[in-house]
Protein backbone atom coordinates (compact mmCIF):
# COMPACT_ATOMS: atom_id res chain seq x y z
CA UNK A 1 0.00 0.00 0.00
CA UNK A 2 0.77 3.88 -0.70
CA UNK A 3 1.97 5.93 2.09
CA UNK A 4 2.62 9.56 2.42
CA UNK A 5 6.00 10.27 3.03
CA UNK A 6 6.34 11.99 6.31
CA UNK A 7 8.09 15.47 6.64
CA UNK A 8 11.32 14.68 8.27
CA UNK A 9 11.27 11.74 6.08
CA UNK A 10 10.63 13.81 2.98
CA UNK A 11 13.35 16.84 4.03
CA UNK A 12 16.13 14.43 4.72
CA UNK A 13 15.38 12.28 1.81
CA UNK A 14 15.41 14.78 -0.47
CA UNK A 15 17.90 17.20 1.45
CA UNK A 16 20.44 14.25 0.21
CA UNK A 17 19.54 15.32 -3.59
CA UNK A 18 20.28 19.04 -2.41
CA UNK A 19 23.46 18.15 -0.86
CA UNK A 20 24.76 16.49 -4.17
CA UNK A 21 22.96 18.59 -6.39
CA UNK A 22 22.90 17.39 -10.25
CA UNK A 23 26.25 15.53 -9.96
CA UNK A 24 26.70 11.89 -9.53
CA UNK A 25 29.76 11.81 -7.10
CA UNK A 26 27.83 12.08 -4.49
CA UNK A 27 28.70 8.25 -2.66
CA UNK A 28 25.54 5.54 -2.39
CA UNK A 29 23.88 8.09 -4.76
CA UNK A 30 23.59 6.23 -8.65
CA UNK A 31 21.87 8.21 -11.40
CA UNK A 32 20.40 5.23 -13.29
CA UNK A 33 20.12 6.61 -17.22
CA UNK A 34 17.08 4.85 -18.24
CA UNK A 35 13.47 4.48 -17.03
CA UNK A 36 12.59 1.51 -14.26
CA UNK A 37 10.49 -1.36 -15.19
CA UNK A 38 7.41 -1.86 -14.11
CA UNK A 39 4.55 -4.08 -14.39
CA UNK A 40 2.27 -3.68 -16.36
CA UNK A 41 4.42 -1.43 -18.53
CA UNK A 42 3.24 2.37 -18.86
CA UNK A 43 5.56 3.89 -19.70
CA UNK A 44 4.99 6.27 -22.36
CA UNK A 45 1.56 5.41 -22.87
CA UNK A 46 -1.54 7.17 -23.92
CA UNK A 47 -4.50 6.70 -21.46
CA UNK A 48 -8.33 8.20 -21.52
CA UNK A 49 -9.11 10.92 -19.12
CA UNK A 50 -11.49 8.34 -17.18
CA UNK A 51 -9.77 5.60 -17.06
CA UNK A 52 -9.16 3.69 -14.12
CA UNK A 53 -5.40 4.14 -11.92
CA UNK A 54 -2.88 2.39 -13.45
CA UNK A 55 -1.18 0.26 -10.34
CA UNK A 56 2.00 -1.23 -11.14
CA UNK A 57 4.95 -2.74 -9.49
CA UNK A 58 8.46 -1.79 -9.38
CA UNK A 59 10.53 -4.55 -10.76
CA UNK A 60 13.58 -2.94 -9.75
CA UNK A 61 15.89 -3.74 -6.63
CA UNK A 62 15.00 -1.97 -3.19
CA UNK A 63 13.85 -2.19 0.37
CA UNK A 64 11.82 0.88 0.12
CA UNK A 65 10.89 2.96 -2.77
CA UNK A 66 9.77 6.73 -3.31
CA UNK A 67 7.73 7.96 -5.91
CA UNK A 68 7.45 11.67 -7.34
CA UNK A 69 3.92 11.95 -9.58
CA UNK A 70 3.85 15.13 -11.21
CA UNK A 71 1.35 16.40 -14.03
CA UNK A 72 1.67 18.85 -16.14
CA UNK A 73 -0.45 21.55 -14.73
CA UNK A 74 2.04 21.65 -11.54
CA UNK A 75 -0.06 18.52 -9.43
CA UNK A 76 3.14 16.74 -7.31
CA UNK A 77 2.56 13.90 -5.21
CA UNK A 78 4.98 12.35 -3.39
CA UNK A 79 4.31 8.47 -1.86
CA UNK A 80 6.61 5.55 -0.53
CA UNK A 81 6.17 1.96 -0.86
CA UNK A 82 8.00 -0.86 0.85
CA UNK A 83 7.16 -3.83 -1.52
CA UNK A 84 7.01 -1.97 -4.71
CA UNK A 85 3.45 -2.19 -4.76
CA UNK A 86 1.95 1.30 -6.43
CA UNK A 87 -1.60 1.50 -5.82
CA UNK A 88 -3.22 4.65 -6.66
CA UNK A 89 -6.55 6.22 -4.59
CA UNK A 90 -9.56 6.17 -7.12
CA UNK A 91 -10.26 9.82 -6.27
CA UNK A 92 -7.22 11.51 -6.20
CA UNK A 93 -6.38 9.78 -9.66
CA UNK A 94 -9.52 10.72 -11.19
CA UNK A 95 -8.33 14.55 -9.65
CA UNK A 96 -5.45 14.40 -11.04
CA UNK A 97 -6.82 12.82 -14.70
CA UNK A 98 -9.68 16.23 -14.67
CA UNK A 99 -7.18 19.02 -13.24
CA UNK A 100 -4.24 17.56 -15.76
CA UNK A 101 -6.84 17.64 -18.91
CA UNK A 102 -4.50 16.92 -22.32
CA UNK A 103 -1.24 16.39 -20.59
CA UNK A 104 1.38 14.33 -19.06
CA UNK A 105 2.32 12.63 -16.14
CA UNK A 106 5.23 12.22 -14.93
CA UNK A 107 6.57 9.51 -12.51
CA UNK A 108 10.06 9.87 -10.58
CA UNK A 109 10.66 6.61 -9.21
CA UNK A 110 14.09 6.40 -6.39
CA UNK A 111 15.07 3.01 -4.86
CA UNK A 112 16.74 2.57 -1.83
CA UNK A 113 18.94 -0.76 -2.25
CA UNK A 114 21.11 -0.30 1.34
CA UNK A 115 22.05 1.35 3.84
CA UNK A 116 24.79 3.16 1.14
CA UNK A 117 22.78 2.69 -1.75
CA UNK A 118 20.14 4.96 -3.53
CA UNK A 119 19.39 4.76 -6.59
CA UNK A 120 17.21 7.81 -9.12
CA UNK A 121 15.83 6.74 -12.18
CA UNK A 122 15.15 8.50 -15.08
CA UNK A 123 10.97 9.40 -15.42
CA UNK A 124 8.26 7.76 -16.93
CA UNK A 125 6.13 9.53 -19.20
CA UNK A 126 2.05 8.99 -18.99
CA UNK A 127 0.23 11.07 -21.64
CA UNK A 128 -3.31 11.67 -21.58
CA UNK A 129 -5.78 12.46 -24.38
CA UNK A 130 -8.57 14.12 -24.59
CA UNK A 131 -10.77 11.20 -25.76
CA UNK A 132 -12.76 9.24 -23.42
CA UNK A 133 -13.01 5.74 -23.41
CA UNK A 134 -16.59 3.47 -23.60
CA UNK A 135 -17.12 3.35 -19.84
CA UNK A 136 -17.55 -0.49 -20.01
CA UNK A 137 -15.50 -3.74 -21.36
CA UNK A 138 -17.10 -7.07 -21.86
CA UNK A 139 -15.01 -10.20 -22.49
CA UNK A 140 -15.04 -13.54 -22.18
CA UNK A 141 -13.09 -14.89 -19.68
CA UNK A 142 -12.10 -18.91 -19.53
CA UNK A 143 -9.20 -21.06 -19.00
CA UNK A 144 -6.47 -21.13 -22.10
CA UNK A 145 -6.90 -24.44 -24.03
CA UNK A 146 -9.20 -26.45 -26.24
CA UNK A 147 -13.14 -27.75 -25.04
CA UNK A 148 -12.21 -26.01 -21.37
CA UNK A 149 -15.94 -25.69 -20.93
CA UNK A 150 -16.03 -26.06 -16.76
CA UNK A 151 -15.87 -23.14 -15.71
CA UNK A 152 -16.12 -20.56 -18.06
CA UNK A 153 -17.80 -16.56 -17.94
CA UNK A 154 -19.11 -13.88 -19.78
CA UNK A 155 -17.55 -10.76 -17.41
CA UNK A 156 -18.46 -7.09 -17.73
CA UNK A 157 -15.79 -4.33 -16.34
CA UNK A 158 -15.81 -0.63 -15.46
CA UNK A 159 -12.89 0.69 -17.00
CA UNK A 160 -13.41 3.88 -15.43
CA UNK A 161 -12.36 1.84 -12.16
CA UNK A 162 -12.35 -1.55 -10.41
CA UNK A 163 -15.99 -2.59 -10.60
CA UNK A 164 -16.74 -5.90 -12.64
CA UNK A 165 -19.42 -7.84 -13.01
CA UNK A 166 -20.23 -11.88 -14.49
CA UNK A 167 -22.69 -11.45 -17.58
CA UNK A 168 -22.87 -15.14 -17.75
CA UNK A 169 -21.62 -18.22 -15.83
CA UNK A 170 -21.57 -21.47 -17.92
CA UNK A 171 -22.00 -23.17 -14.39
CA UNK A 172 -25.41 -22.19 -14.04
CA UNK A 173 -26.07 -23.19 -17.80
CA UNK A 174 -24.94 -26.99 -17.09
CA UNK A 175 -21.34 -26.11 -18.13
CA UNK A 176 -22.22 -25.37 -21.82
CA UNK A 177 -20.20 -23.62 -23.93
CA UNK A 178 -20.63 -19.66 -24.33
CA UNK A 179 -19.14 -17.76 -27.14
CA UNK A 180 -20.09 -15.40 -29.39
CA UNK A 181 -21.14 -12.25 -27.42
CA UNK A 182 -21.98 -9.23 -29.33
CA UNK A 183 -23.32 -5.95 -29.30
CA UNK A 184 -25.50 -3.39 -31.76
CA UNK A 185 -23.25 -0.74 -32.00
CA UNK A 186 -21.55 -1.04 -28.27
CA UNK A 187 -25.13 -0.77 -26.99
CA UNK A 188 -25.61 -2.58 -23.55
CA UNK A 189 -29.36 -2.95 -24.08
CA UNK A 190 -29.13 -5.17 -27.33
CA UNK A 191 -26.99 -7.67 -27.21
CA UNK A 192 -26.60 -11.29 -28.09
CA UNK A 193 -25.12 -14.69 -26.42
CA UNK A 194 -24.44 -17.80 -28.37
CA UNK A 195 -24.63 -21.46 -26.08
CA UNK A 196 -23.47 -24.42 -27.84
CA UNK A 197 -24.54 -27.78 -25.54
CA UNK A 198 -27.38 -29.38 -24.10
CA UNK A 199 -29.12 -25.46 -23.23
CA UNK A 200 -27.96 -24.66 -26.58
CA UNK A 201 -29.25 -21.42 -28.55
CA UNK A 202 -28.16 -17.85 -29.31
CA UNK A 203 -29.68 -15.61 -26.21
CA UNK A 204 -31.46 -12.18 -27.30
CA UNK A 205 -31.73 -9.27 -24.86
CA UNK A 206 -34.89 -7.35 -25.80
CA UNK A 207 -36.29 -4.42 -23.55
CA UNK A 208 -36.31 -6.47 -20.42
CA UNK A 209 -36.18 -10.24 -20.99
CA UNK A 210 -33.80 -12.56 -22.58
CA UNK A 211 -35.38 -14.89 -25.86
CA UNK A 212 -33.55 -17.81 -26.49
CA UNK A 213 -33.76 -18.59 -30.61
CA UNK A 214 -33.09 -21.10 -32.47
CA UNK A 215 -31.39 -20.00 -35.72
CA UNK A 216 -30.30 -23.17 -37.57
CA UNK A 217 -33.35 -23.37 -39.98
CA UNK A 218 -34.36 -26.57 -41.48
CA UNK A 219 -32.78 -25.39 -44.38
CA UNK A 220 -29.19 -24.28 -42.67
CA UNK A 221 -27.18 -27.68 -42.46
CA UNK A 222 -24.59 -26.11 -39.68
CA UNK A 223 -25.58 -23.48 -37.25
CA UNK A 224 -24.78 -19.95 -36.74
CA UNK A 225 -21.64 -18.59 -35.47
CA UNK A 226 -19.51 -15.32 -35.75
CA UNK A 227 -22.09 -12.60 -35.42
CA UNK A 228 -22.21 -9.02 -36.83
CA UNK A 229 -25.04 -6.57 -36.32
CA UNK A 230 -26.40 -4.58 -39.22
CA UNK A 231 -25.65 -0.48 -37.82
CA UNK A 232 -29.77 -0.58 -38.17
CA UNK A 233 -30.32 -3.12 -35.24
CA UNK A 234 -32.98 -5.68 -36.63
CA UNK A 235 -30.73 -7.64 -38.72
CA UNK A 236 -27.49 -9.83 -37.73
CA UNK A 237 -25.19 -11.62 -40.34
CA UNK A 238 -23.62 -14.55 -39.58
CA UNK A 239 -21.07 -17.43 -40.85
CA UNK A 240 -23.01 -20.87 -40.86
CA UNK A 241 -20.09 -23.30 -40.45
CA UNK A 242 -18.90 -26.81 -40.02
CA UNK A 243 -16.22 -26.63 -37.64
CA UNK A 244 -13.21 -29.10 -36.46
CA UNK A 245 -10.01 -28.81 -34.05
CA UNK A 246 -6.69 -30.91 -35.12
CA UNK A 247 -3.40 -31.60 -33.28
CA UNK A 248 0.05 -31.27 -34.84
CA UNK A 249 3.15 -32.75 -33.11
CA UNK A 250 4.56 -29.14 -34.52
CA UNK A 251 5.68 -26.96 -32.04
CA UNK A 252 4.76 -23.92 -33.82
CA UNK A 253 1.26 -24.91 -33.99
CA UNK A 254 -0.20 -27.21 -31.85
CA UNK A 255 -3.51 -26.99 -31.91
CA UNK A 256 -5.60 -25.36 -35.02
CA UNK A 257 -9.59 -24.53 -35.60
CA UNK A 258 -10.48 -25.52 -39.61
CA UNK A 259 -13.90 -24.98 -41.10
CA UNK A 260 -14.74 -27.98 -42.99
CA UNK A 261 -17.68 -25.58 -44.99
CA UNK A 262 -18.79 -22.24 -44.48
CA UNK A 263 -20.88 -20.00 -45.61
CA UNK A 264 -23.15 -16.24 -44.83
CA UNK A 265 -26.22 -15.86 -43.51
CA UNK A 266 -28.57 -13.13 -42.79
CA UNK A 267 -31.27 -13.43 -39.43
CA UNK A 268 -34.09 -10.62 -39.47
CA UNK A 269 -34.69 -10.90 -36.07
CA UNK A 270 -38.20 -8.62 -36.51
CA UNK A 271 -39.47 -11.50 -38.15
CA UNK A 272 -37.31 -14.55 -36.74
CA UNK A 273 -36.04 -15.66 -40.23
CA UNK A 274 -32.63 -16.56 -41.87
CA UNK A 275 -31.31 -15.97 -45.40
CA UNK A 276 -28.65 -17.16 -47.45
CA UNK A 277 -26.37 -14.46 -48.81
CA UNK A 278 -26.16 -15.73 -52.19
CA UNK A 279 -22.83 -16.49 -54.01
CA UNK A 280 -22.79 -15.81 -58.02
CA UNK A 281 -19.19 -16.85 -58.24
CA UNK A 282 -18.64 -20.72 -59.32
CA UNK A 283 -15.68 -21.39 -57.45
CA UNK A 284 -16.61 -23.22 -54.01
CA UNK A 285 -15.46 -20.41 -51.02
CA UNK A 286 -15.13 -20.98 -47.29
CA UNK A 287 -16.79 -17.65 -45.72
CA UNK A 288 -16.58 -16.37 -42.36
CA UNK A 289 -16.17 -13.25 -40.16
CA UNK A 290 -18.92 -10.90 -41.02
CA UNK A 291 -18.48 -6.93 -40.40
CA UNK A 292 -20.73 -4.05 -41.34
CA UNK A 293 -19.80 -0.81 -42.35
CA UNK A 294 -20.78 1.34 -40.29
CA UNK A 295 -23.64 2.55 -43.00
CA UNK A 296 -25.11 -0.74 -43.61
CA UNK A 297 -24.04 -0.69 -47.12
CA UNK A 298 -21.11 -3.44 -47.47
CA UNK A 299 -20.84 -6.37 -45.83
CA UNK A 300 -17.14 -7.72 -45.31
CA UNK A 301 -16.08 -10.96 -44.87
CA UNK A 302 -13.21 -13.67 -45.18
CA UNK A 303 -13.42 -16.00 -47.76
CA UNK A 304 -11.11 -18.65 -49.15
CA UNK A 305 -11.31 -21.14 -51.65
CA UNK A 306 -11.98 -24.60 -50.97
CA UNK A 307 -9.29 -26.93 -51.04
CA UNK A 308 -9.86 -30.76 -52.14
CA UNK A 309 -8.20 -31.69 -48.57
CA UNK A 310 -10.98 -29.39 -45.92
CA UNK A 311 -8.33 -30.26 -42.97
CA UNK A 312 -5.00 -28.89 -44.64
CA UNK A 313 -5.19 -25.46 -42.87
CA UNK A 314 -2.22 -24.80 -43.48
CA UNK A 315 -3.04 -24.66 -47.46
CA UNK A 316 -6.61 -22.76 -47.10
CA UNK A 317 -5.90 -18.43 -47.10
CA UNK A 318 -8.58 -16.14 -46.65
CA UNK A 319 -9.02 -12.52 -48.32
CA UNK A 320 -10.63 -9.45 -47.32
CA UNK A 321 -13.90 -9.49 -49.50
CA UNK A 322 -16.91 -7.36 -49.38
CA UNK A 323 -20.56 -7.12 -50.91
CA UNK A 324 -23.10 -4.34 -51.57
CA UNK A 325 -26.05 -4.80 -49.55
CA UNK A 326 -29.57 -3.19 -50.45
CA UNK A 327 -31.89 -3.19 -47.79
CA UNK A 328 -34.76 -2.01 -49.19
CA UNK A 329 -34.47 -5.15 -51.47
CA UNK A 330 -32.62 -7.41 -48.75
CA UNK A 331 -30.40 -7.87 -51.55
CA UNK A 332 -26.42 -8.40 -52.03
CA UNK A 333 -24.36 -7.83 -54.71
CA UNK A 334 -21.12 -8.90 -56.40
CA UNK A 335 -17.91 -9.76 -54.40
CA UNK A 336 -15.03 -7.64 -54.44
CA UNK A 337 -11.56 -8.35 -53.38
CA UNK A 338 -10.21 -5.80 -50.67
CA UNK A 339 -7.42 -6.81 -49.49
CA UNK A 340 -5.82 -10.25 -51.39
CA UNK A 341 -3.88 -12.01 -48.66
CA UNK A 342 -3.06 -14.60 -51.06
CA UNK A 343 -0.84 -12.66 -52.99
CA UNK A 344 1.35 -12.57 -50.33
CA UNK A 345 0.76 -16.31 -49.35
CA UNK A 346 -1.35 -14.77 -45.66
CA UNK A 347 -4.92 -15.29 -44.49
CA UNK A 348 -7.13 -12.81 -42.93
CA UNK A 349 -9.44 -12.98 -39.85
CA UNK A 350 -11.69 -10.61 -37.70
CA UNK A 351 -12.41 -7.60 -39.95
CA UNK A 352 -13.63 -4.43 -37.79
CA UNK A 353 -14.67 -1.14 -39.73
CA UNK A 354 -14.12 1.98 -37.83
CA UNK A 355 -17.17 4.05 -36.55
CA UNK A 356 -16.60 6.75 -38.68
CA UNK A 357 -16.01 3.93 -42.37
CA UNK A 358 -12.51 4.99 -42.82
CA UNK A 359 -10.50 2.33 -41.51
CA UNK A 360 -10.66 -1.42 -41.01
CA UNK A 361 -8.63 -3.51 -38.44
CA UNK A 362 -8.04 -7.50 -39.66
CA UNK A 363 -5.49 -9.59 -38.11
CA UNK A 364 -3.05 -11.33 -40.97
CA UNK A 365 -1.56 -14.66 -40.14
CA UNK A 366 0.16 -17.49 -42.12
CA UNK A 367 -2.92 -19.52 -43.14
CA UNK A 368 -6.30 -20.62 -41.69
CA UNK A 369 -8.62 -18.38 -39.56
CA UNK A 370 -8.14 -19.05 -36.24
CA UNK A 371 -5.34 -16.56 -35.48
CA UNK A 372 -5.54 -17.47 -31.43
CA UNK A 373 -3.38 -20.07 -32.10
CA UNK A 374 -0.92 -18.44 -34.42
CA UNK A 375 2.24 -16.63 -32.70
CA UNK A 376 3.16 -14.75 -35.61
CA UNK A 377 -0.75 -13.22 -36.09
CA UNK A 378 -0.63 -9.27 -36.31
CA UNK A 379 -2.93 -6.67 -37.16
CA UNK A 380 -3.29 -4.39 -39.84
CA UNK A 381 -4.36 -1.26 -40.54
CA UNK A 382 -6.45 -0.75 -43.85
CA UNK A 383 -7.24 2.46 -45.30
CA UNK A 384 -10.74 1.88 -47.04
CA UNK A 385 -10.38 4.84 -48.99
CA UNK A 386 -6.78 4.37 -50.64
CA UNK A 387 -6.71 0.39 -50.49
CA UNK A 388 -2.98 0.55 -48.42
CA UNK A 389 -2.29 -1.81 -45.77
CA UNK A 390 0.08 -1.63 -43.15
CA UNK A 391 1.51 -3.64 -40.29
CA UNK A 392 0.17 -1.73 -37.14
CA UNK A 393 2.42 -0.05 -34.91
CA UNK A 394 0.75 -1.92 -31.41
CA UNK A 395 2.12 -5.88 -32.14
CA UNK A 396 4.42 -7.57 -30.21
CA UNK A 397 6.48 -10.55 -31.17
CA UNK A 398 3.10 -12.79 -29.61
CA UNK A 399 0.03 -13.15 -30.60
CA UNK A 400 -2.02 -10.51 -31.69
CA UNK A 401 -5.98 -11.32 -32.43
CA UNK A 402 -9.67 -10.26 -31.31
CA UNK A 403 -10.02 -6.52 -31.65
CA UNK A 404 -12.94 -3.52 -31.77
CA UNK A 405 -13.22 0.02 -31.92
CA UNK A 406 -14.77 1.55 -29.10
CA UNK A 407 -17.77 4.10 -30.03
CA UNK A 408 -16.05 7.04 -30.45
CA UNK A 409 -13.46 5.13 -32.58
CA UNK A 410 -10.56 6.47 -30.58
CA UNK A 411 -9.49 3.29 -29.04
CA UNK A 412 -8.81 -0.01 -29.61
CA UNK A 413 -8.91 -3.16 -27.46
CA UNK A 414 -7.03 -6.59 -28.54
CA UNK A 415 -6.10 -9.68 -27.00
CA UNK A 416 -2.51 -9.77 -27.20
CA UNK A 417 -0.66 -12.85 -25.63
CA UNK A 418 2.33 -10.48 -25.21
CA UNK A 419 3.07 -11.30 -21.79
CA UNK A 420 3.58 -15.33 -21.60
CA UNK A 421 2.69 -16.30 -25.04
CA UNK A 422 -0.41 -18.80 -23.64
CA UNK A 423 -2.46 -16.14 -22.19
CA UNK A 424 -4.15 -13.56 -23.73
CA UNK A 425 -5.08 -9.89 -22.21
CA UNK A 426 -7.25 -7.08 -23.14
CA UNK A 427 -4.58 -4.05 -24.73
CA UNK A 428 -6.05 -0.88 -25.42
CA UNK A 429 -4.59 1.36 -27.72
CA UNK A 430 -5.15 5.30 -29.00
CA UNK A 431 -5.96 6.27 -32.12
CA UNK A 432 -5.81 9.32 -33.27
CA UNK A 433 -5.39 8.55 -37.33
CA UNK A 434 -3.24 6.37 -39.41
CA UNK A 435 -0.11 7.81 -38.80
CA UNK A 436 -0.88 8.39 -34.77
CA UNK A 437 -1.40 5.34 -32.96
CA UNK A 438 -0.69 5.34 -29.14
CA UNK A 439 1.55 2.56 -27.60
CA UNK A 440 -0.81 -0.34 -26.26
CA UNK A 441 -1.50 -0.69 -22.45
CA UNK A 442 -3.19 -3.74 -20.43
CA UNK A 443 -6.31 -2.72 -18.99
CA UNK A 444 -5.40 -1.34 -15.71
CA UNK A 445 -6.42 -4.00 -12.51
CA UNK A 446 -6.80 -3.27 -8.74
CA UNK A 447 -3.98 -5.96 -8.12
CA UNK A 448 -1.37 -4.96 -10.91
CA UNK A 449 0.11 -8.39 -9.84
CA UNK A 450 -2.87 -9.65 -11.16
CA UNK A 451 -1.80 -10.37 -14.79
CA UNK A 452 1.07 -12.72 -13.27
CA UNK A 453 -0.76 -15.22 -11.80
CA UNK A 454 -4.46 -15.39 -13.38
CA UNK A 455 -3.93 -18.25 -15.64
CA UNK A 456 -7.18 -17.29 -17.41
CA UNK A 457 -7.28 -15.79 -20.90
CA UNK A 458 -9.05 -12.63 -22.01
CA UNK A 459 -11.09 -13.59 -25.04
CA UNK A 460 -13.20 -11.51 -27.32
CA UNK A 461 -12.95 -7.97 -25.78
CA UNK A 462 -15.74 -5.48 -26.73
CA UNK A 463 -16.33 -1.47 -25.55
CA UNK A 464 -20.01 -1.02 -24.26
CA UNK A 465 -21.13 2.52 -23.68
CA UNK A 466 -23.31 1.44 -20.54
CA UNK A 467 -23.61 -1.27 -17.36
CA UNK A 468 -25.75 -4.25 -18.98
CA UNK A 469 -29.04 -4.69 -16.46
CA UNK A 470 -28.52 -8.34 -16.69
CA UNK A 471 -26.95 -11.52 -14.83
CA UNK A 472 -26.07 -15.26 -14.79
CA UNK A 473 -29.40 -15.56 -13.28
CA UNK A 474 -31.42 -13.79 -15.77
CA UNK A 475 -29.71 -16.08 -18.47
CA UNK A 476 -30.31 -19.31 -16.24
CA UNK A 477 -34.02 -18.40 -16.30
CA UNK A 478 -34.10 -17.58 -19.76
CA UNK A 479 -32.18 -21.46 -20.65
CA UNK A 480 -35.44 -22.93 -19.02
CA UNK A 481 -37.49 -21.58 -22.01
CA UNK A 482 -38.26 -23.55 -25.70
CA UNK A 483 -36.16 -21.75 -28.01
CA UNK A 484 -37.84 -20.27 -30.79
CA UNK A 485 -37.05 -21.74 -33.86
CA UNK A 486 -36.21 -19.21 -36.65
CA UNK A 487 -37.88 -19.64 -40.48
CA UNK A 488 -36.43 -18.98 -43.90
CA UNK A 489 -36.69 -16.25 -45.74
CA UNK A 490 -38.77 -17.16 -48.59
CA UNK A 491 -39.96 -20.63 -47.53
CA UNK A 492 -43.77 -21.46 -49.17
């Protein structure tokens, strides 16, 4: 825990730095020339104005250390901690976030190795924007692995402090497997679940009950998975697939996700029906990943051909593609190639269109479309307007995957597995345009040890601009219910 430093502690501690003044001859006094690490690392990151404090820990040597937080508009602190451990009081951080506005802060970090020992570190740099973040984050949260169904949640966090909340809790739904969560247009009162298992059915928040549906129509011969919502709100697309897991003895990639088919659908969920979205092209295409733009008008997808062998993954490659879509006429038209990640022998997953149409985030991979499992997965910034692609500046040498834009489209979260290379955890980054991209930062916890030792995995992050109103137990009720089964568009 923070404490103060005392007065006499305070004037003889720093009385020392008067006494030697800028020099470093001073003896047991070591001007270290480069910033301390600490965990998480913030240094020289860009943060909202209401984000939560960033607690850290000093991974440096020291029985005690003292801390100098200064912002730009003249706000000094000064604190001491024992163990390292910097925790910072939710409302003096949130003072010092308003008073600093568009600023910086800066941290002066001192350790005290010994008796004869001190040493001063150079500062680390916080900036803040003037861009809030969506007050809420919803992710999936569930041990790292294959079919680890047991225990597994839906969570909801504040990120404008500690506060979370369980959405779901597969252990009230007889351990089935939920995936799939998604929201029209970050909106925390419409929202869908999908539950693959014995309660099985994709969960509909409307007004102030949950409808469980049943969207594999008679004429659908795999169900619905990978969701998108229409910017409208009635309509959802989704990819209808038939989906397998393999094992290689490789140690690059161990375990891989392969659609054996896929293909697009449409659900109207005003009037509980599916469509296909029809394919003119003659050439047999695996499709998945729907996005929107943000206007309704294109639909984007990944699509691959069909190879004779469905399980050689490492042969199928997916382009960026995208349709016209009328809705007046609930109509698509012809394909069009947006980004060819064939050319360059890569695959494509996750498309996410900005809020404002201009850009669109995809993670590019060596092959396949489940990028979890691929180390050297990174994403990409693609400017819709000029066509140009380019290698983002937030990737690590781990993987890089899920990803969305919060509302405002000035920040993006994605799971990165940065820290351990098994885990992933929910990065958020700034952006201000193409060419200004803030450096990435894990969402800030109450423990910052907690990263360390949670051997859980952040999965599927998504910015919602309000608290959802609903619980595990709402969704337990709603599993008790028939699921409605949807119809087909068309069908005499």
């Amino acid at each position: 825990m923070i404490k103060a430093l005392t007065g006499s502690q305070l004037a003889l501690f720093f009385g020392l730095f008067l006494t030697a003044g800028c020099t470093t001859d001073f003896e047991g006094i070591d001007e270290i020339d480069r910033e301390p690490v600490i965990e998480p690392d913030y240094s020289g990151v860009t943060i909202p104005p209401n984000i939560a404090p960033m607690n850290f820990i000093i991974r440096e040597d020291g029985k005690s250390f003292s801390l100098s937080v200064k912002s730009s508009n003249g706000y000094v602190k000064k604190v001491r901690t024992s163990k390292g451990v910097v925790r910072f009081p939710l409302h003096k951080w949130k003072k010092m976030l308003k008073d600093t506005g568009r600023g910086e802060i800066s941290i002066e970090i001192t350790a005290v190795v010994n008796a004869t020992e001190i040493r001063h570190y150079r500062p680390i740099k916080i900036f803040i924007a003037n861009d809030p973040v969506d007050p809420w984050l919803c992710y999936r949260l569930l041990y790292p692995g294959y079919e680890a169904y047991k225990q597994l949640e839906i969570i909801q966090r504040c990120t404008e402090n500690f506060r979370e909340k369980p959405l779901v809790d597969n252990r009230l739904l007889k351990t089935n497997c939920i995936n799939c969560h998604s929201f029209s247009g970050n909106n925390p009162d419409r929202l869908m679940v999908h539950v693959r298992g014995s309660l099985g059915g994709t969960y509909f928040t409307e007004g102030k009950r949950i409808v469980r549906r049943d969207l594999k129509a008679d004429e659908m011969e795999y169900g619905a998975v990978y969701p998108a919502w229409h910017p409208g709100g009635t309509i959802v697309a989704f990819s209808s697939n038939s989906i397998v897991q393999s094992f290689h003895a490789s140690q690059v990639y161990n375990i891989e996700v392969t659609d054996l088919a896929s293909s697009l659908v449409v659900y109207d969920a005003e009037n509980n029906e599916m469509s296909p979205v029809t394919e003119t092209d003659s050439v047999p295409y695996l499709e998945t990943f729907p996005e929107w733009s943000p206007d309704g008008r294109f639909l984007y997808y990944c699509r691959a051909r069909q190879t004779a062998d469905s399980y050689a993954s490492d042969e199928t490659k997916y382009d960026l593609v995208r349709k016209p879509f009328d809705m007046s006429s609930f109509s698509f038209g012809k394909a069009e190639v947006v980004f060819d990640a064939c050319a360059i022998g890569k695959s494509v997953s996750f498309p996410r269109v900005s809020p404002d149409g201009k850009y669109l985030v995809f993670t590019l991979h060596n092959s396949g479309n489940f990028s979890i499992w691929h180390k050297e997965a990174d994403l990409y910034l693609l400017d819709i307007q000029t066509g140009k692609a380019e290698r983002m500046s937030v990737n690590s040498e781990f993987t890089e995957s899920y990803h969305s834009w919060s509302s405002n489209g000035k920040w993006l979260v994605f799971s990165s597995k940065r820290d351990d290379g098994l885990t992933a955890r929910p990065y958020i980054a700034w952006f201000a345009s193409a060419d200004s991209v803030g450096k990435p930062f894990a969402l800030p916890q109450k423990d910052p040890a907690l990263y360390g030792h949670l051997i859980k995995t952040f999965n599927r992050p998504e910015f919602v601009k309000g608290r959802i109103r609903f619980g595990p137990r709402d969704f337990e009720r709603a599993s008790g219910r028939k699921a409605l089964k949807a119809g087909w568009r068309g069908r005499k």
